[in-house]
PDB file of N, CA and C in Angstrom:
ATOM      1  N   UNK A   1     -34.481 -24.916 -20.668  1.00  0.00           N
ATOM      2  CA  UNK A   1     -34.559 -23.646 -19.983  1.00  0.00           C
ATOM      3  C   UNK A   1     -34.465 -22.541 -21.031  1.00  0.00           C
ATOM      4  N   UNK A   2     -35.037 -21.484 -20.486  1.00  0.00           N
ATOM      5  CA  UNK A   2     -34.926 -20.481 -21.712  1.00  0.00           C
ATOM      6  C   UNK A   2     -34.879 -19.373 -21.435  1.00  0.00           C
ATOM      7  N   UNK A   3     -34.171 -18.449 -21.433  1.00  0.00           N
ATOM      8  CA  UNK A   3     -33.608 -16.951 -21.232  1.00  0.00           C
ATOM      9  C   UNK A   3     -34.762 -16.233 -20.835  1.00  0.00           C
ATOM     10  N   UNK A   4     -35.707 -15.562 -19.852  1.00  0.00           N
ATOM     11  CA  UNK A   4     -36.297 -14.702 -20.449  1.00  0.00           C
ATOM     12  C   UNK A   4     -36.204 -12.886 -20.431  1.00  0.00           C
ATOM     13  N   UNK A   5     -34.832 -12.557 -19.454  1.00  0.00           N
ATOM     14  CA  UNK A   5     -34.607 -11.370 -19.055  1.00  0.00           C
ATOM     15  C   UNK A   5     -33.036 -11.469 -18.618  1.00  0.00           C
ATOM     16  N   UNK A   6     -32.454 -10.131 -18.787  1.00  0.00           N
ATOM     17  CA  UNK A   6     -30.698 -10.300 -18.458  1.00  0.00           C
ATOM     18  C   UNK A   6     -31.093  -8.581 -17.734  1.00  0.00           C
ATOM     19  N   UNK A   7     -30.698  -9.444 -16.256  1.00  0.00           N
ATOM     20  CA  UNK A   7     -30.739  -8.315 -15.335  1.00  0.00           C
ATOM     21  C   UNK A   7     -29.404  -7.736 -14.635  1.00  0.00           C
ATOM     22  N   UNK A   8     -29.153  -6.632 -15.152  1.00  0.00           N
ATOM     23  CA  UNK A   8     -27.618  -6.080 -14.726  1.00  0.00           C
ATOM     24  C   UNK A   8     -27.629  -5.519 -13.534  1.00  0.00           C
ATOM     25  N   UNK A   9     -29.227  -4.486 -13.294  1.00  0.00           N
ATOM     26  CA  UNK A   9     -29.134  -4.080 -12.253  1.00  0.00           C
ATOM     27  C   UNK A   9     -28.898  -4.184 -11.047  1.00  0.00           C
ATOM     28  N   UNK A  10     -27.897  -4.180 -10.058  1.00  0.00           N
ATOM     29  CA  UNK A  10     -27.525  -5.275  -8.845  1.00  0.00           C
ATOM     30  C   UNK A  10     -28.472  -4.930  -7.436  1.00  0.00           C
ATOM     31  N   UNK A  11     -29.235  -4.069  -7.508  1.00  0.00           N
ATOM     32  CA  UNK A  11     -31.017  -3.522  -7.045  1.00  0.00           C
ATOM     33  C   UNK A  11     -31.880  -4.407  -7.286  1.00  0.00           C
ATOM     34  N   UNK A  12     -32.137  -4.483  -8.194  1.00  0.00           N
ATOM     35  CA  UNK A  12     -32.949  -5.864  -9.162  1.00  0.00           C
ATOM     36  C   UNK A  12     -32.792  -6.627  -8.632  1.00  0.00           C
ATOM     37  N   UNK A  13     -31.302  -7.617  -8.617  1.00  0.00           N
ATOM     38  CA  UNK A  13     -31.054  -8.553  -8.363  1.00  0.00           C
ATOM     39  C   UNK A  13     -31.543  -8.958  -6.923  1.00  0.00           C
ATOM     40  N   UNK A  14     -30.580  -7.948  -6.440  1.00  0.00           N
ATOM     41  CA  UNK A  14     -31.135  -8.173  -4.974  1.00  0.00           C
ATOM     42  C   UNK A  14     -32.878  -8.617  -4.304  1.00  0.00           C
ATOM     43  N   UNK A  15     -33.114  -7.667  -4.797  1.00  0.00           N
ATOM     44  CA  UNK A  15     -34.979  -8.130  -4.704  1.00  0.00           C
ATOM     45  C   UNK A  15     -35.651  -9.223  -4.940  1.00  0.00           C
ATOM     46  N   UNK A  16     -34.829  -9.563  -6.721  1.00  0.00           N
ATOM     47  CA  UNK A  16     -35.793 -10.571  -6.982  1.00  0.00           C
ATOM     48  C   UNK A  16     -34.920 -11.709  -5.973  1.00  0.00           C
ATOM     49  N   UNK A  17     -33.837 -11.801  -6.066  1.00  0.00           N
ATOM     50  CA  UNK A  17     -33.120 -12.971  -4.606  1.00  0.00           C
ATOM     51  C   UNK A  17     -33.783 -13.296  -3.384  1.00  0.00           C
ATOM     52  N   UNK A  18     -33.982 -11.992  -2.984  1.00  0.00           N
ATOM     53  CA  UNK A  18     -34.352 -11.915  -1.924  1.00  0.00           C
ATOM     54  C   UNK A  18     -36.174 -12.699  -2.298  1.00  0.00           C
ATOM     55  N   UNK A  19     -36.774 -12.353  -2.956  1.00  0.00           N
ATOM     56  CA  UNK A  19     -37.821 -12.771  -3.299  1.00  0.00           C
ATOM     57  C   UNK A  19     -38.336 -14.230  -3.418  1.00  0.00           C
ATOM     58  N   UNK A  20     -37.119 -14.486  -3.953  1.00  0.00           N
ATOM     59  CA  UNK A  20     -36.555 -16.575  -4.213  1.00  0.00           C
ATOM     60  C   UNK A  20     -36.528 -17.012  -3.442  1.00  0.00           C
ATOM     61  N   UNK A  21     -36.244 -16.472  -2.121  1.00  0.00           N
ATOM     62  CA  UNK A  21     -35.458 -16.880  -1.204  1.00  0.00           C
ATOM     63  C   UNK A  21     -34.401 -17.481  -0.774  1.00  0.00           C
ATOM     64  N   UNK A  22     -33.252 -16.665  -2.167  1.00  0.00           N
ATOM     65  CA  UNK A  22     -32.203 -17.006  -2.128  1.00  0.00           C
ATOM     66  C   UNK A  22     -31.063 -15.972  -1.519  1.00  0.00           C
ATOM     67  N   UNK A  23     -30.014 -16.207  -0.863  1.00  0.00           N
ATOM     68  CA  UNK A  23     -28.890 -15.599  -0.103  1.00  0.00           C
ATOM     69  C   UNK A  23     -28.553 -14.462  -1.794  1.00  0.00           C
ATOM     70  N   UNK A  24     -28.583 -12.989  -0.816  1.00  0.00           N
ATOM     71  CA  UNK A  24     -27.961 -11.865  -1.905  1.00  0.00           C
ATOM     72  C   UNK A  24     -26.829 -11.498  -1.781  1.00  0.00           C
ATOM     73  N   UNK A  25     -25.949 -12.423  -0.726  1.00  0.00           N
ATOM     74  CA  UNK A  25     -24.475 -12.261  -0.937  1.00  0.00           C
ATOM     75  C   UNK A  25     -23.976 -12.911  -0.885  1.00  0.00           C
ATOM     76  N   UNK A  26     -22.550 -13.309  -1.897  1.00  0.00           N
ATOM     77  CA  UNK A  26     -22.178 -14.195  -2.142  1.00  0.00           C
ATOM     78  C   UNK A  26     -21.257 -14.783  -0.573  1.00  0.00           C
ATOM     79  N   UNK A  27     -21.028 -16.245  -0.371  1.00  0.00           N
ATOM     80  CA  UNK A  27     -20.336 -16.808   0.738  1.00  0.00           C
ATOM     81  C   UNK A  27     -18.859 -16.614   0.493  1.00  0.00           C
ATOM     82  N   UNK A  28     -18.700 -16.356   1.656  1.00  0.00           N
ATOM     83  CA  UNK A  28     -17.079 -16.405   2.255  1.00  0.00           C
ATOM     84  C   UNK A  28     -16.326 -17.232   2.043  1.00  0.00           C
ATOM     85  N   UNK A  29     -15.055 -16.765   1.265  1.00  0.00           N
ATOM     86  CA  UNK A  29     -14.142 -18.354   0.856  1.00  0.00           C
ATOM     87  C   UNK A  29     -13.025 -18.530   1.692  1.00  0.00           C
ATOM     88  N   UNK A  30     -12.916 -19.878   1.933  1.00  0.00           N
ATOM     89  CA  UNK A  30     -12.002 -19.928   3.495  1.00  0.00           C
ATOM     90  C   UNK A  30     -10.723 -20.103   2.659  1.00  0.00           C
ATOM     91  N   UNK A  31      -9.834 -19.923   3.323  1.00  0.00           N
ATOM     92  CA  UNK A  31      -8.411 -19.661   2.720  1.00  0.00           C
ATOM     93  C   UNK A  31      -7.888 -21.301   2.029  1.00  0.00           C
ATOM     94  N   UNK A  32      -6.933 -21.517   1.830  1.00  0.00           N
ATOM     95  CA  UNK A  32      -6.540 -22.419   1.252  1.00  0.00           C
ATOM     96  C   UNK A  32      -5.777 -23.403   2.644  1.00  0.00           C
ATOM     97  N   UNK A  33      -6.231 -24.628   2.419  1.00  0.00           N
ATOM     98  CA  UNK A  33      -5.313 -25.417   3.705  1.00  0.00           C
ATOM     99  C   UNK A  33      -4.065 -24.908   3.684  1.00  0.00           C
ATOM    100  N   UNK A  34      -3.563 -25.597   2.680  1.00  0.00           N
ATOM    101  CA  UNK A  34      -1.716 -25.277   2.341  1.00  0.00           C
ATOM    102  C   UNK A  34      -1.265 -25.150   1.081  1.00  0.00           C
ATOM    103  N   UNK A  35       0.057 -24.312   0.992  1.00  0.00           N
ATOM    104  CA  UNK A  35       0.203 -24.247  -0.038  1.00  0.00           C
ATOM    105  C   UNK A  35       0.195 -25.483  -0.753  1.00  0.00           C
ATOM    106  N   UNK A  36       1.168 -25.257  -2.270  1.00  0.00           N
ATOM    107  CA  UNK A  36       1.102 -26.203  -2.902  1.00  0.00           C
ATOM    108  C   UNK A  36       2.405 -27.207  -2.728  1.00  0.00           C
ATOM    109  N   UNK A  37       2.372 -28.489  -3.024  1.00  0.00           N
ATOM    110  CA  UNK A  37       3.468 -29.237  -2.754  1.00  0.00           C
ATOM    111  C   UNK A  37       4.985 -28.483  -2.895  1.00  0.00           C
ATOM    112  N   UNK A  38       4.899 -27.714  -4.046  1.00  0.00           N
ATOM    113  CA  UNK A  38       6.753 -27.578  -4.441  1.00  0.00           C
ATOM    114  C   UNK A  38       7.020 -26.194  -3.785  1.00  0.00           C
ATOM    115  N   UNK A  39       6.070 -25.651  -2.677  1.00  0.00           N
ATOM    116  CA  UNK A  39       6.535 -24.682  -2.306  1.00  0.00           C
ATOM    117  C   UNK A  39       6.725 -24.852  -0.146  1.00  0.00           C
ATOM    118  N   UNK A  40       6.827 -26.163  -0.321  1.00  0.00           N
ATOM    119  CA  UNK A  40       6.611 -26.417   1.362  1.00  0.00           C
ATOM    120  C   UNK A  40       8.634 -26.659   1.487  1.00  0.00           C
ATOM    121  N   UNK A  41       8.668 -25.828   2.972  1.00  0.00           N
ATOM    122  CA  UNK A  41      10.173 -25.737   2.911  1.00  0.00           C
ATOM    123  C   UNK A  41      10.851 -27.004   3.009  1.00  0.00           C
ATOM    124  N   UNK A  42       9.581 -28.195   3.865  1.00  0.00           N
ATOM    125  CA  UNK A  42       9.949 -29.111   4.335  1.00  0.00           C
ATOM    126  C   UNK A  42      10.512 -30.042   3.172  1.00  0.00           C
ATOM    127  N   UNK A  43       9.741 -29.952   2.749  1.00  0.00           N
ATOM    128  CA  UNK A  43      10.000 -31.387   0.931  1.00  0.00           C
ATOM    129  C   UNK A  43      11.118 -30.220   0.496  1.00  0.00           C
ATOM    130  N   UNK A  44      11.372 -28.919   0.199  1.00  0.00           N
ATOM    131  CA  UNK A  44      13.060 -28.469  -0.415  1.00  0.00           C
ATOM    132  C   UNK A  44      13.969 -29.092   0.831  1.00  0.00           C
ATOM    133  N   UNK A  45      13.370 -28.565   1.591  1.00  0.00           N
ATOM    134  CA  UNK A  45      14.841 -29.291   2.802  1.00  0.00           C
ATOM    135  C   UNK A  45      15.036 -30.567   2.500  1.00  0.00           C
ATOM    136  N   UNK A  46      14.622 -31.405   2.737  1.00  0.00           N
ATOM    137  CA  UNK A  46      14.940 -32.645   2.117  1.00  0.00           C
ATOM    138  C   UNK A  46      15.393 -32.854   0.738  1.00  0.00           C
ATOM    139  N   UNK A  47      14.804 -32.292  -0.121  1.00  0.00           N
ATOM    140  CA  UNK A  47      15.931 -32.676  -1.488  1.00  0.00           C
ATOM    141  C   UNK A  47      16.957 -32.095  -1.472  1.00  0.00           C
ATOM    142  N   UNK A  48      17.314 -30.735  -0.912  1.00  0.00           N
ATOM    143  CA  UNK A  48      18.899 -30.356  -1.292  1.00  0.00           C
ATOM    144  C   UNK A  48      19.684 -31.098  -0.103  1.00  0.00           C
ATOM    145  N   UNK A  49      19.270 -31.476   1.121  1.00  0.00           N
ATOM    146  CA  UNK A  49      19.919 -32.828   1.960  1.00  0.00           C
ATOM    147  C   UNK A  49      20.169 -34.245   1.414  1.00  0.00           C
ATOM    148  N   UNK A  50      19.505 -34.314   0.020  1.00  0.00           N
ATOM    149  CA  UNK A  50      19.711 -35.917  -0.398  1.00  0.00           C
ATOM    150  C   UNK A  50      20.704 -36.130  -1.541  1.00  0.00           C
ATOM    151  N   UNK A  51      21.752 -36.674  -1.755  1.00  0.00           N
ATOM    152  CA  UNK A  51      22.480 -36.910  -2.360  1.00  0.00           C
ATOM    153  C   UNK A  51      22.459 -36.987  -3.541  1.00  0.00           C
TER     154      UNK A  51
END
């Protein structure tokens, strides 16, 4: 593959996208299931309950 243009303009972009027939806005990011393990109350409740 080989470079042939670096388009900043976000006008540009749009057009030629649209032209591709590719989506000119980026998709929606769905939130995160759950946090991460060491922050769930359930797993602290249990270790400061365990001996």
């Amino acid at each position: 593959m080989r470079l042939i243009a670096f388009v900043t303009d976000s006008g540009s972009i749009t057009r030629i996208l649209a032209y591709l027939g590719e989506p000119t806005k980026a998709p929606h990011i769905a939130p995160a299931a759950r946090g991460p393990p060491w922050e769930e109350t359930s797993i602290r409740a249990k270790a400061v309950r365990s001996p």
